[in-house]
N, C-alpha and C. Protein backbone atom coordinates (compact mmCIF):
# COMPACT_ATOMS: atom_id res chain seq x y z
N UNK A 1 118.58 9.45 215.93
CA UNK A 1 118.07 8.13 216.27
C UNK A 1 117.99 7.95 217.79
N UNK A 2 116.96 7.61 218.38
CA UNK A 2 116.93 6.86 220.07
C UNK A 2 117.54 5.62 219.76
N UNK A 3 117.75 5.14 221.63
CA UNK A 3 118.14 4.38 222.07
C UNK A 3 118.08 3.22 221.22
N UNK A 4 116.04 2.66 221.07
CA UNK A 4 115.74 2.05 220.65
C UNK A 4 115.82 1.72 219.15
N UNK A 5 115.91 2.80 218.69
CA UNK A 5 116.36 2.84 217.00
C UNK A 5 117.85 2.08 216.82
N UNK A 6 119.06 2.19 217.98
CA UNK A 6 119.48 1.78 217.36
C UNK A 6 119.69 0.95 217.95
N UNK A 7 119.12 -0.09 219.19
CA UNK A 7 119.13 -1.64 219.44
C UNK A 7 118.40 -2.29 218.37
N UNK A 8 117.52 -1.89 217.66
CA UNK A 8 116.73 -2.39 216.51
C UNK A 8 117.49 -3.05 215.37
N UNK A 9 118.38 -1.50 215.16
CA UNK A 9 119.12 -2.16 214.04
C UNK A 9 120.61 -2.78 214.58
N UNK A 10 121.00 -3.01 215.69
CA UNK A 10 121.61 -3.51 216.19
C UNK A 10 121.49 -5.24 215.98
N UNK A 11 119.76 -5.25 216.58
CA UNK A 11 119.40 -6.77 216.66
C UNK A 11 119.75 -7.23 215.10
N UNK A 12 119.08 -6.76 214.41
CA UNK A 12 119.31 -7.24 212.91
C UNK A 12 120.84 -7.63 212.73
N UNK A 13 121.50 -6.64 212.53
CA UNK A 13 122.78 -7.35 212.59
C UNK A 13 123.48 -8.06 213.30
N UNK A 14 122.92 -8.19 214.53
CA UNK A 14 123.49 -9.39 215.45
C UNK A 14 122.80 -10.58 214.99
N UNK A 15 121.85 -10.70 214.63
CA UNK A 15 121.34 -11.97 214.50
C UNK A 15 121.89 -12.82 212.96
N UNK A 16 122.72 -12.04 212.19
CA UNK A 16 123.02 -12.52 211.37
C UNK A 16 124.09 -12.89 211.54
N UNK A 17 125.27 -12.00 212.44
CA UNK A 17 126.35 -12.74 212.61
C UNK A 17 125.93 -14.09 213.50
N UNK A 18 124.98 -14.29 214.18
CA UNK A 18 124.74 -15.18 214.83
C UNK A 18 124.46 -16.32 214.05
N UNK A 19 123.78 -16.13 213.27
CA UNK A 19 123.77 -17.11 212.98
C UNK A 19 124.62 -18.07 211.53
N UNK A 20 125.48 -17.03 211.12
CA UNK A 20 126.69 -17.48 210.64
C UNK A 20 127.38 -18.40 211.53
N UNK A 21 127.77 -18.12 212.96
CA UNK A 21 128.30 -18.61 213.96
C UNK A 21 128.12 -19.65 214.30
N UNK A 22 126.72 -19.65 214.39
CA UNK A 22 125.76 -21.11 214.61
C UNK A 22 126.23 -21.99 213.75
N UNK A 23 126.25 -21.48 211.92
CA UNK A 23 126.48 -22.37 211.28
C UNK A 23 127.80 -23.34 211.30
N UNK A 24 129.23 -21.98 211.32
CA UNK A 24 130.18 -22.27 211.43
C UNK A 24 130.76 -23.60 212.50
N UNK A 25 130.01 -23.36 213.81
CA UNK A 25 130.56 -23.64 215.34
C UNK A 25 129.31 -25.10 215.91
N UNK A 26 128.79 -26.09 215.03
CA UNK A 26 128.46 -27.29 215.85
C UNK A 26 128.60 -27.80 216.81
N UNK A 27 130.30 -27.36 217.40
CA UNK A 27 130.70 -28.22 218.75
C UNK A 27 130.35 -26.94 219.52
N UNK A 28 129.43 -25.79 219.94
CA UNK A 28 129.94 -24.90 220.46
C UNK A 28 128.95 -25.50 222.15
N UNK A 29 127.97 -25.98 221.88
CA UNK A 29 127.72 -26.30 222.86
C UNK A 29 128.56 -27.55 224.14
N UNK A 30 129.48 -27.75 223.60
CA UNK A 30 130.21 -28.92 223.76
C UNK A 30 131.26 -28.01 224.54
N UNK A 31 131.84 -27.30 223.45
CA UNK A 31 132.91 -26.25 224.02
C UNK A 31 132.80 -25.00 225.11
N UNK A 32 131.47 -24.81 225.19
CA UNK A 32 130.49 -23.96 226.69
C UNK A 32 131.01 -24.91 227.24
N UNK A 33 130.55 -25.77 227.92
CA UNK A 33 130.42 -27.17 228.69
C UNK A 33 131.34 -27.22 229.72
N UNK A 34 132.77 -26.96 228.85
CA UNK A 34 134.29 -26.80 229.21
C UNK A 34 134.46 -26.06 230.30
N UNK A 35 133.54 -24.98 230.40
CA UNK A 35 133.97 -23.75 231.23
C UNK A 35 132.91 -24.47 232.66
N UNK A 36 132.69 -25.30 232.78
CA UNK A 36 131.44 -25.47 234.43
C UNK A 36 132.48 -25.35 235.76
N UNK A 37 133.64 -26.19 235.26
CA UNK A 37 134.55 -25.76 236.65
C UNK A 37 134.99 -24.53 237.23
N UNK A 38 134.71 -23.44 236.01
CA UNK A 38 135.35 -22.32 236.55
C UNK A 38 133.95 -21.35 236.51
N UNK A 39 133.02 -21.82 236.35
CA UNK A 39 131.72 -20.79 236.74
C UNK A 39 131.62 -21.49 238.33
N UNK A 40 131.61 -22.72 237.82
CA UNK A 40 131.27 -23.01 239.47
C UNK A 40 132.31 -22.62 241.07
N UNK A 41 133.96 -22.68 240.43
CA UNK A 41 134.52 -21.76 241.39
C UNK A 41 134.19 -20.82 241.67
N UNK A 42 133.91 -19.49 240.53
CA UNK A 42 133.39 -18.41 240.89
C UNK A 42 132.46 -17.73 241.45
N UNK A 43 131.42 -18.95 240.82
CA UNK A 43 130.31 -18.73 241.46
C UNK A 43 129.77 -19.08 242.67
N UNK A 44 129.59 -20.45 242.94
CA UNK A 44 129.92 -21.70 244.04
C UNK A 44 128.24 -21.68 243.55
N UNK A 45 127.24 -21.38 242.70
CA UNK A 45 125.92 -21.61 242.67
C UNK A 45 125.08 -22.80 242.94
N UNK A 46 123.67 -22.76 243.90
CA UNK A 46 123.60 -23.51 244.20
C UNK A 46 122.53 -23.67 243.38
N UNK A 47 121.48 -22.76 242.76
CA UNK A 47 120.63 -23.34 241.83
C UNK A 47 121.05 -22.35 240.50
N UNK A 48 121.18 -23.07 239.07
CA UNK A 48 121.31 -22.48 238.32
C UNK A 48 120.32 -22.21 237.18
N UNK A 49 119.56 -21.77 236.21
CA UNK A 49 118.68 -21.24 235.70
C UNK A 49 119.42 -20.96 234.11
N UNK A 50 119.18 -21.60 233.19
CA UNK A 50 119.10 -21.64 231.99
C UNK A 50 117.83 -21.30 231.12
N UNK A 51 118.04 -21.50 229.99
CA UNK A 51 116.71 -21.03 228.95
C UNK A 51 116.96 -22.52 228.09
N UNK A 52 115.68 -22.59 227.45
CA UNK A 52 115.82 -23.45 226.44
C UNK A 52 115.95 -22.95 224.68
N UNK A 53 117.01 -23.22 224.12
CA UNK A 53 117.68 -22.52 222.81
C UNK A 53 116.63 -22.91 221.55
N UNK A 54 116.60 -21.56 221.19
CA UNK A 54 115.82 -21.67 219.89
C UNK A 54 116.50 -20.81 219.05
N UNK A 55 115.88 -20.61 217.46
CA UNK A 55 116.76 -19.81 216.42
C UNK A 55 118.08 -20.69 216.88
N UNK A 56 118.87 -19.52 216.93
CA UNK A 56 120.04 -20.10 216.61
C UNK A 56 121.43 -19.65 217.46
N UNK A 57 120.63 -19.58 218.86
CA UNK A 57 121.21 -19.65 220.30
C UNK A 57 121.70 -20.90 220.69
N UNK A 58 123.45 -20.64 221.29
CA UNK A 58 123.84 -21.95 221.75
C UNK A 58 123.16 -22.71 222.66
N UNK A 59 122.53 -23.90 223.06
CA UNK A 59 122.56 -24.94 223.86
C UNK A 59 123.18 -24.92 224.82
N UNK A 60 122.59 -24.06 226.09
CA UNK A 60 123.49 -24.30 227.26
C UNK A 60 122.92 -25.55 227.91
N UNK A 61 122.27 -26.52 227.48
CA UNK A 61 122.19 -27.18 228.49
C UNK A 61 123.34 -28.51 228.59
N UNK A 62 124.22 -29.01 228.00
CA UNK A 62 125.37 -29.20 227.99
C UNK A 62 125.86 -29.04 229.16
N UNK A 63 126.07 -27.32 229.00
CA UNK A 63 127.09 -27.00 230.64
C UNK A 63 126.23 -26.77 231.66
N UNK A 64 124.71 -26.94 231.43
CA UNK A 64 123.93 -27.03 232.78
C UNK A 64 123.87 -28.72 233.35
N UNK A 65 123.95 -28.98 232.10
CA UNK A 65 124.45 -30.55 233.09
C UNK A 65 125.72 -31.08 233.99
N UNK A 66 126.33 -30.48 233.18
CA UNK A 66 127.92 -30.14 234.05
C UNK A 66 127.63 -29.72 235.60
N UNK A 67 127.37 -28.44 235.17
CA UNK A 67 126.54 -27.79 236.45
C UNK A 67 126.36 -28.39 237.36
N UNK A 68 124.93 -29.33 237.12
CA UNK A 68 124.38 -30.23 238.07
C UNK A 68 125.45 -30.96 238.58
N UNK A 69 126.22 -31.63 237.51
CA UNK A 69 126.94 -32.54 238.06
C UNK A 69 128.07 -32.45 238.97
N UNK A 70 128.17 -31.05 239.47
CA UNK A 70 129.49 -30.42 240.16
C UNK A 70 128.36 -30.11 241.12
N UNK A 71 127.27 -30.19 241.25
CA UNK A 71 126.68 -30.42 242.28
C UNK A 71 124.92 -28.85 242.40
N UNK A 72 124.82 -28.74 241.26
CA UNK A 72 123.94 -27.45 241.21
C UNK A 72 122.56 -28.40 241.13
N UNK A 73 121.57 -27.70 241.89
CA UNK A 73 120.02 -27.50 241.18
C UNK A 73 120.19 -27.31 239.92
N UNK A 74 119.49 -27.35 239.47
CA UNK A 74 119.07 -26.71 237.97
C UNK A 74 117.51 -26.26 237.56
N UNK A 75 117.01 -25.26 236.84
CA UNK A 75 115.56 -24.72 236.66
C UNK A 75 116.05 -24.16 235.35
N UNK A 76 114.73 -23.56 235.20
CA UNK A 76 114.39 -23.14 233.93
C UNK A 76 112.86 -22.20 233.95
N UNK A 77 113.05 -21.34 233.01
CA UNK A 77 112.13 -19.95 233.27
C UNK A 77 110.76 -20.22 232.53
N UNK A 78 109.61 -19.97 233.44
CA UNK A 78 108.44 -20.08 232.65
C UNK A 78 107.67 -19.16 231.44
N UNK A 79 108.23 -18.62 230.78
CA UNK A 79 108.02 -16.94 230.33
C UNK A 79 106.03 -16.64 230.57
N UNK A 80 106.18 -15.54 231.00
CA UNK A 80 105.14 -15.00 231.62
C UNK A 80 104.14 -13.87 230.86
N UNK A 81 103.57 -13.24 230.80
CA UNK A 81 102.81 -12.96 229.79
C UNK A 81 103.48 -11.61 229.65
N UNK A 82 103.41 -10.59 228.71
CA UNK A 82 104.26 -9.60 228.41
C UNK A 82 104.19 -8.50 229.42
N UNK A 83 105.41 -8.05 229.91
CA UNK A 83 105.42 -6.94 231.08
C UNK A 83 106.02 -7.36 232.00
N UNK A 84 106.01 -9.07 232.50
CA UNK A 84 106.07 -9.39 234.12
C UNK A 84 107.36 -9.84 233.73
N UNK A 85 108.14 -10.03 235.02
CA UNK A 85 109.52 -10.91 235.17
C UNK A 85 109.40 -12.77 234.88
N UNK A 86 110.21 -13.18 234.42
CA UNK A 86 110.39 -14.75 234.71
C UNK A 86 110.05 -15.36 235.40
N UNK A 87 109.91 -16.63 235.64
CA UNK A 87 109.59 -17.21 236.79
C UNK A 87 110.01 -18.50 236.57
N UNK A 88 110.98 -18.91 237.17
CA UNK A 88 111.77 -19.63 237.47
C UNK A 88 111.24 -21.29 238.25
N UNK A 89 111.20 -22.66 237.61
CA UNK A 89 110.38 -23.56 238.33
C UNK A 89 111.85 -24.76 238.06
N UNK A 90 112.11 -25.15 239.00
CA UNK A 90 112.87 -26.33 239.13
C UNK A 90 112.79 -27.58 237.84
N UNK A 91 114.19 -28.10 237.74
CA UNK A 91 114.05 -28.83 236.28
C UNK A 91 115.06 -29.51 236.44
N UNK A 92 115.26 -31.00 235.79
CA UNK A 92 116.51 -31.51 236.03
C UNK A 92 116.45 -32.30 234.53
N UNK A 93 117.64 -32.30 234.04
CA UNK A 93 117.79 -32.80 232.59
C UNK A 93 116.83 -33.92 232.54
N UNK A 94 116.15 -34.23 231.38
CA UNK A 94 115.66 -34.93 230.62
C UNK A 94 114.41 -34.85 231.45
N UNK A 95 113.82 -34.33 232.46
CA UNK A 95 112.67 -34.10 232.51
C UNK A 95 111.64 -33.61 231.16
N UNK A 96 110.34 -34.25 231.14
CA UNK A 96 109.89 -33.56 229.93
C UNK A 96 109.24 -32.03 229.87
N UNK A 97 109.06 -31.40 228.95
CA UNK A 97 108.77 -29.72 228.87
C UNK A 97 107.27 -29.51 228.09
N UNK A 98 107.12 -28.62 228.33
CA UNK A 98 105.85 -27.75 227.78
C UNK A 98 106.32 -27.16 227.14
N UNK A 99 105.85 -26.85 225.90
CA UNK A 99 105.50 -26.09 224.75
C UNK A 99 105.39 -24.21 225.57
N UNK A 100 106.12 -23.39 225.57
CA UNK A 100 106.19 -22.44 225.88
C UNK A 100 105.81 -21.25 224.51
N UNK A 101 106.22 -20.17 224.98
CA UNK A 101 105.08 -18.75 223.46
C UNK A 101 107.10 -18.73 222.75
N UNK A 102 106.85 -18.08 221.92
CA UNK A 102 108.36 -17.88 221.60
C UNK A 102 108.88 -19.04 220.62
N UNK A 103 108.24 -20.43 220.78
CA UNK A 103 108.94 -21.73 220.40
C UNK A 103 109.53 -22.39 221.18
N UNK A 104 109.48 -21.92 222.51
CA UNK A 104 110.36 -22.18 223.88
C UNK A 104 109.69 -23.46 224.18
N UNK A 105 110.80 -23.81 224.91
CA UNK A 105 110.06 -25.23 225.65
C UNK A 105 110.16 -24.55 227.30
N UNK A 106 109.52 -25.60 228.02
CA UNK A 106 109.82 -24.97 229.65
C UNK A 106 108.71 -26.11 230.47
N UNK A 107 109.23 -25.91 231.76
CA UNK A 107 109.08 -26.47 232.51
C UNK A 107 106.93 -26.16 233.09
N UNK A 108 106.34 -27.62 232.80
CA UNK A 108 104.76 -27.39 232.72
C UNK A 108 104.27 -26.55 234.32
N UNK A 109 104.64 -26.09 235.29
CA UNK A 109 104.42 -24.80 235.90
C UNK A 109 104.15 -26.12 237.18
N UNK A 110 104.13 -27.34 237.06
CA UNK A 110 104.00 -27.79 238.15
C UNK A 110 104.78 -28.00 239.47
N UNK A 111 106.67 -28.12 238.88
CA UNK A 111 107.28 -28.03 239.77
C UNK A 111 107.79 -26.89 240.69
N UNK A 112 108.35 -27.00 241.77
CA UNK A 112 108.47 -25.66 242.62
C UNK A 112 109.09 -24.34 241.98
N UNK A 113 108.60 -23.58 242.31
CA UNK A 113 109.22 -21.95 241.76
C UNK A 113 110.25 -21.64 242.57
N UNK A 114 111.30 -21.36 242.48
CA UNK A 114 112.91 -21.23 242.64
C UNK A 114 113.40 -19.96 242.12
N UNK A 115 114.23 -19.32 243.04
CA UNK A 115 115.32 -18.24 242.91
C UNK A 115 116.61 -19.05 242.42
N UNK A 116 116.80 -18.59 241.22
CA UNK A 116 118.84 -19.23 240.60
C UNK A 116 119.71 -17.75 241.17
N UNK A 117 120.04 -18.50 241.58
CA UNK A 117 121.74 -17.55 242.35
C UNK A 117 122.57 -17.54 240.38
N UNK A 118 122.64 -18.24 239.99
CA UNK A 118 123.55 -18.02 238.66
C UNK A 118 122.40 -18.40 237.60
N UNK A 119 122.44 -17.53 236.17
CA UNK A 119 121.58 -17.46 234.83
C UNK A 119 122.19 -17.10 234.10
N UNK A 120 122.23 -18.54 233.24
CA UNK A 120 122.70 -18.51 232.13
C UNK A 120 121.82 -17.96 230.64
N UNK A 121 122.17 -16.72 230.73
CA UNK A 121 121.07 -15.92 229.31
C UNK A 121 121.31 -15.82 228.06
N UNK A 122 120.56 -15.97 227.24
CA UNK A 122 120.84 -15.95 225.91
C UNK A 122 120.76 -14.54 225.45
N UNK A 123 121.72 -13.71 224.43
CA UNK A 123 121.24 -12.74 224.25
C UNK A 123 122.48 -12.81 222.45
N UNK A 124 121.99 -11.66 221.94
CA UNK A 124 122.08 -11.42 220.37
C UNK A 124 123.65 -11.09 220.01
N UNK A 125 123.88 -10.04 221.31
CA UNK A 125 125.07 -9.19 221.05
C UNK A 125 125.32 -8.28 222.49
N UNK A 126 127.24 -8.46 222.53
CA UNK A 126 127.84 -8.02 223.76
C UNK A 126 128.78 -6.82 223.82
N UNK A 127 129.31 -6.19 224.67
CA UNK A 127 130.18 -5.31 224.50
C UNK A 127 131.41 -6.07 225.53
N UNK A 128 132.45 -5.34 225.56
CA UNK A 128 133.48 -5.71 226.66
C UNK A 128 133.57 -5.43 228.00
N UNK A 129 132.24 -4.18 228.03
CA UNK A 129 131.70 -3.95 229.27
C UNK A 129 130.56 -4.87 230.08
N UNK A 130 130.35 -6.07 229.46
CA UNK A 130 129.05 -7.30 229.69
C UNK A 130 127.90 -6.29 229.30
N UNK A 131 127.55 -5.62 228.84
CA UNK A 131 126.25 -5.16 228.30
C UNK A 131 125.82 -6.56 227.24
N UNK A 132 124.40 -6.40 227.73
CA UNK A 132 123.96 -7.36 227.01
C UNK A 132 122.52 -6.69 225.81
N UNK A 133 122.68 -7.71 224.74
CA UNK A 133 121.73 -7.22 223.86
C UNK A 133 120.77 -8.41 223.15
N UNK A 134 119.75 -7.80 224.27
CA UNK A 134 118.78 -9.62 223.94
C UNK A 134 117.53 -9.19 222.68
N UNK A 135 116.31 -9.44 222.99
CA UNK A 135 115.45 -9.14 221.65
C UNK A 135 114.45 -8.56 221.94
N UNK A 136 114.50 -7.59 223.26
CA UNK A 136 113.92 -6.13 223.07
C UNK A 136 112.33 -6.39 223.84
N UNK A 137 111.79 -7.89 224.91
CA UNK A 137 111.01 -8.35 225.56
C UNK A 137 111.41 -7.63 226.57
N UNK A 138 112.78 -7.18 227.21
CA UNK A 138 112.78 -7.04 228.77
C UNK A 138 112.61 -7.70 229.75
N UNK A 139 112.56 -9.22 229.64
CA UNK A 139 112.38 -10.55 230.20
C UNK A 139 113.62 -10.25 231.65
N UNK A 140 114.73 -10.44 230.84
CA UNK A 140 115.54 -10.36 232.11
C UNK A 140 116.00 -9.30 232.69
N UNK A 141 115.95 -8.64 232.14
CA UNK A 141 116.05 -6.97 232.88
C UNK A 141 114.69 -7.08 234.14
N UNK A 142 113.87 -7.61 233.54
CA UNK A 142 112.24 -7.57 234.74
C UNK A 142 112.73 -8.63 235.58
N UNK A 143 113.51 -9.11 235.25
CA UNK A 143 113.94 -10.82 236.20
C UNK A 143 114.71 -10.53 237.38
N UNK A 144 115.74 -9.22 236.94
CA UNK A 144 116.78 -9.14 237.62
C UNK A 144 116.33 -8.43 238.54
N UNK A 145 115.59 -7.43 238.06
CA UNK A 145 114.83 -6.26 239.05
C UNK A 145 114.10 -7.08 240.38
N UNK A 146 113.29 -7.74 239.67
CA UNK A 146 112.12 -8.76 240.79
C UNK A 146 113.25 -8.98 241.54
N UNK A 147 114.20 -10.16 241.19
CA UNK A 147 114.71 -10.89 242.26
C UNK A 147 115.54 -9.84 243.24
N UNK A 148 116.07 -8.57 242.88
CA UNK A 148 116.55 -7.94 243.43
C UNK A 148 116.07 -7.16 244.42
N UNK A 149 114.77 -7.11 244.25
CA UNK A 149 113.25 -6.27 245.03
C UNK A 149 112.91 -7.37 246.31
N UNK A 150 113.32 -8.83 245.88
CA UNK A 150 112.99 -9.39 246.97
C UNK A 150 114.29 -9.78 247.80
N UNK A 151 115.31 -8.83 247.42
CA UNK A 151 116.02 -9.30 248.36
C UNK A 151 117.53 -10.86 248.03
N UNK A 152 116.86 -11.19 246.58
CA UNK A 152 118.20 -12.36 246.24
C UNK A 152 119.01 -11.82 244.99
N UNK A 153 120.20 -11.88 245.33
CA UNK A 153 121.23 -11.50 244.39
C UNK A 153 121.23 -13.19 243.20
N UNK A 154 121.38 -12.71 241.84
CA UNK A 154 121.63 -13.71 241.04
C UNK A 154 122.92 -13.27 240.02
N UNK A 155 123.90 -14.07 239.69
CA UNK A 155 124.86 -13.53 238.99
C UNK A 155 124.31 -14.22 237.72
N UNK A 156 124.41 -13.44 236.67
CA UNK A 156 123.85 -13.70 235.04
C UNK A 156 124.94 -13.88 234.45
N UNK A 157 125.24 -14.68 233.55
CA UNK A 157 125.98 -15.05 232.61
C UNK A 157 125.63 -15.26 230.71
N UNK A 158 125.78 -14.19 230.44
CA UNK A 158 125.57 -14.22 228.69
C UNK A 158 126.19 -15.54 228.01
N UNK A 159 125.44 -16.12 227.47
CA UNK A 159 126.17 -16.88 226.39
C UNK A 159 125.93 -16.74 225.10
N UNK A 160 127.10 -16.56 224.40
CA UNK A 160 127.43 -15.99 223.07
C UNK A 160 128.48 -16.54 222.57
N UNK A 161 128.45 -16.50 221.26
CA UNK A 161 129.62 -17.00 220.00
C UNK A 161 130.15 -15.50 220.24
N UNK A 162 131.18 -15.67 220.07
CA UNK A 162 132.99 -14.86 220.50
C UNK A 162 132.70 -13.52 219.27
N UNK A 163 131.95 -13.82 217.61
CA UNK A 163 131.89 -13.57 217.30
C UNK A 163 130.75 -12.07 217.35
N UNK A 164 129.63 -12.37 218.24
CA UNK A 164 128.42 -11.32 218.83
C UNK A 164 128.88 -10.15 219.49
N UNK A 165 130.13 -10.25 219.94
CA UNK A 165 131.18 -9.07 220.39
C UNK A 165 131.01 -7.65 219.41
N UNK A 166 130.57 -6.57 219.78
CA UNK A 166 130.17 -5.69 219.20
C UNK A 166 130.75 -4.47 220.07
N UNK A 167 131.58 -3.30 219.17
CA UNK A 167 132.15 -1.87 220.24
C UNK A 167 131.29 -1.76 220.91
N UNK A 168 130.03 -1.76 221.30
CA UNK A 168 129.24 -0.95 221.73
C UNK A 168 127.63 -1.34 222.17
N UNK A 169 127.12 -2.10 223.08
CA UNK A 169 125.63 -1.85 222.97
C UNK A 169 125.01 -0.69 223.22
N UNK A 170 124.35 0.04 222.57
CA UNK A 170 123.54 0.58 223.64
C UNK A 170 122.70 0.02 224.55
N UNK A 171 122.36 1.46 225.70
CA UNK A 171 121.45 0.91 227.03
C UNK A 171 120.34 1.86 227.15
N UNK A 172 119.97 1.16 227.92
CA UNK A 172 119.03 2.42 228.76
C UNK A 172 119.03 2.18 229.88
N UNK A 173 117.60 3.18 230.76
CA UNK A 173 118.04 3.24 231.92
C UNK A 173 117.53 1.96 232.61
N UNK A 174 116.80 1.02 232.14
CA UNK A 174 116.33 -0.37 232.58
C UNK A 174 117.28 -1.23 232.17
N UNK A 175 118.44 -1.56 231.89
CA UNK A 175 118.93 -2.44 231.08
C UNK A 175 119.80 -3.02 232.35
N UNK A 176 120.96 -4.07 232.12
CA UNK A 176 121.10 -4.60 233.80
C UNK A 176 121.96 -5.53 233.07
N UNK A 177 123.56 -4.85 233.43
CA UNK A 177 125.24 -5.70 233.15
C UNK A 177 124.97 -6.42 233.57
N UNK A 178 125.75 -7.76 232.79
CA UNK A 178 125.81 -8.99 233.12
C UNK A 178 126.93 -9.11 233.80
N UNK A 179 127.09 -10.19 234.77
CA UNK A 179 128.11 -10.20 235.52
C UNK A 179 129.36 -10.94 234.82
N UNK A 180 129.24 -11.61 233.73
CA UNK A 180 130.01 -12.20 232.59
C UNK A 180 129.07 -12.57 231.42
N UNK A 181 130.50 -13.19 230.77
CA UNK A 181 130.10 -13.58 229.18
C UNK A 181 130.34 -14.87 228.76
N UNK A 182 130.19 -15.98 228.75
CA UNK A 182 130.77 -17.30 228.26
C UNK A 182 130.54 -17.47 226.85
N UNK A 183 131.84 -17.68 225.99
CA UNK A 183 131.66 -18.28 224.52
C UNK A 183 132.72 -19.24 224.60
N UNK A 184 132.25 -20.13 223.63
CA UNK A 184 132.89 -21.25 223.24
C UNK A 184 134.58 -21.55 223.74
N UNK A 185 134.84 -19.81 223.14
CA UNK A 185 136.37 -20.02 223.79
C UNK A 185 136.69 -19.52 225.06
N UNK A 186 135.90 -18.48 225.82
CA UNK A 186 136.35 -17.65 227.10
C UNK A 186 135.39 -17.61 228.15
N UNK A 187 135.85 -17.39 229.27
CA UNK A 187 135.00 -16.50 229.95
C UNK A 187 135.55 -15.26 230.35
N UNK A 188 134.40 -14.63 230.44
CA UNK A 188 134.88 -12.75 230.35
C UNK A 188 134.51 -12.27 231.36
N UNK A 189 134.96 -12.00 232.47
CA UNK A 189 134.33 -11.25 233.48
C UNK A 189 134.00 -9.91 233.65
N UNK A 190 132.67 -9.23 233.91
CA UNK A 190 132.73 -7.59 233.96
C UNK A 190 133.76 -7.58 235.41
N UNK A 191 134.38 -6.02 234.44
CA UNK A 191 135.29 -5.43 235.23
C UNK A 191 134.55 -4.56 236.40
């Protein structure tokens, strides 16, 4: 089996524990939330960059409001047509959204385009090494690269149910550690 053979069947089974999790865990976006004081020590971020949750991905925007409120920007990613990196346009809660591809909502491309120093990413399934295992677009792997090509460091943060914890993702040679993990109950820092 390649790489890809077995993130494939990887995804499948992550998405089911996921969404057991989902079912189980209602407050989980509530319980993210918890952790803004200690991303924001660590981080000190001044603009932060979330996604908007679909399927049956936690709701970070909870702790992106937090965020703000400890004093962050906040944005959100325009997804771009298949191949290219993210693109990132300024957003502040309850602003209204565009209908994005995916089911996504996002920001209508009018406000300014922004580099996030901290991104909060959604992905399927984690290891203890922050490997992350999203749904096989390459969105942020192309995100991380760009911003890194021009020169701005962004620290990424997975968010996941405790439960998406898996021995092992595989990688390849494009793939790109997260600098942590936030679930409901922890934050995990790569070593």
């Amino acid at each position: 089996m390649t790489i890809d053979d077995d993130k494939k069947q990887l995804r499948k089974q992550a998405a089911a524990t996921r969404k057991k999790a989902f079912d189980a865990m209602p407050d989980a976006p509530a319980r993210l939330a918890a952790f803004h004081h200690e991303l924001t020590r660590i981080y000190a971020p001044l603009m932060v960059a979330a996604y908007w949750p679909i399927r049956t991905e936690i709701d970070p925007v909870p702790l992106l409001a937090k965020l703000a409120d400890d004093g962050a920007a906040t944005c959100l990613p325009v997804t771009p047509i298949e191949g290219k990196p993210l693109v990132f346009h300024e957003w502040q809660i309850g602003t209204p959204l565009a209908d994005g591809p995916y089911h996504t909502k996002e920001p209508d491309g009018s406000s300014p385009v922004v580099m996030p120093d901290l991104i909060l990413a959604p992905l399927l399934a984690f290891d203890a090494q922050c490997w992350r295992l999203g749904y096989g677009g390459g969105f942020y792997d192309r995100t991380l690269d760009a911003l890194e090509k021009a020169g701005h460091k962004a620290h990424v943060v997975g968010i996941a149910f405790d439960e998406s914890e898996v021995e092992h993702v595989p990688t390849g040679p494009y793939d790109k550690v997260l600098s942590a993990i936030c679930t409901p109950t922890s934050l995990r820092l790569a070593s």
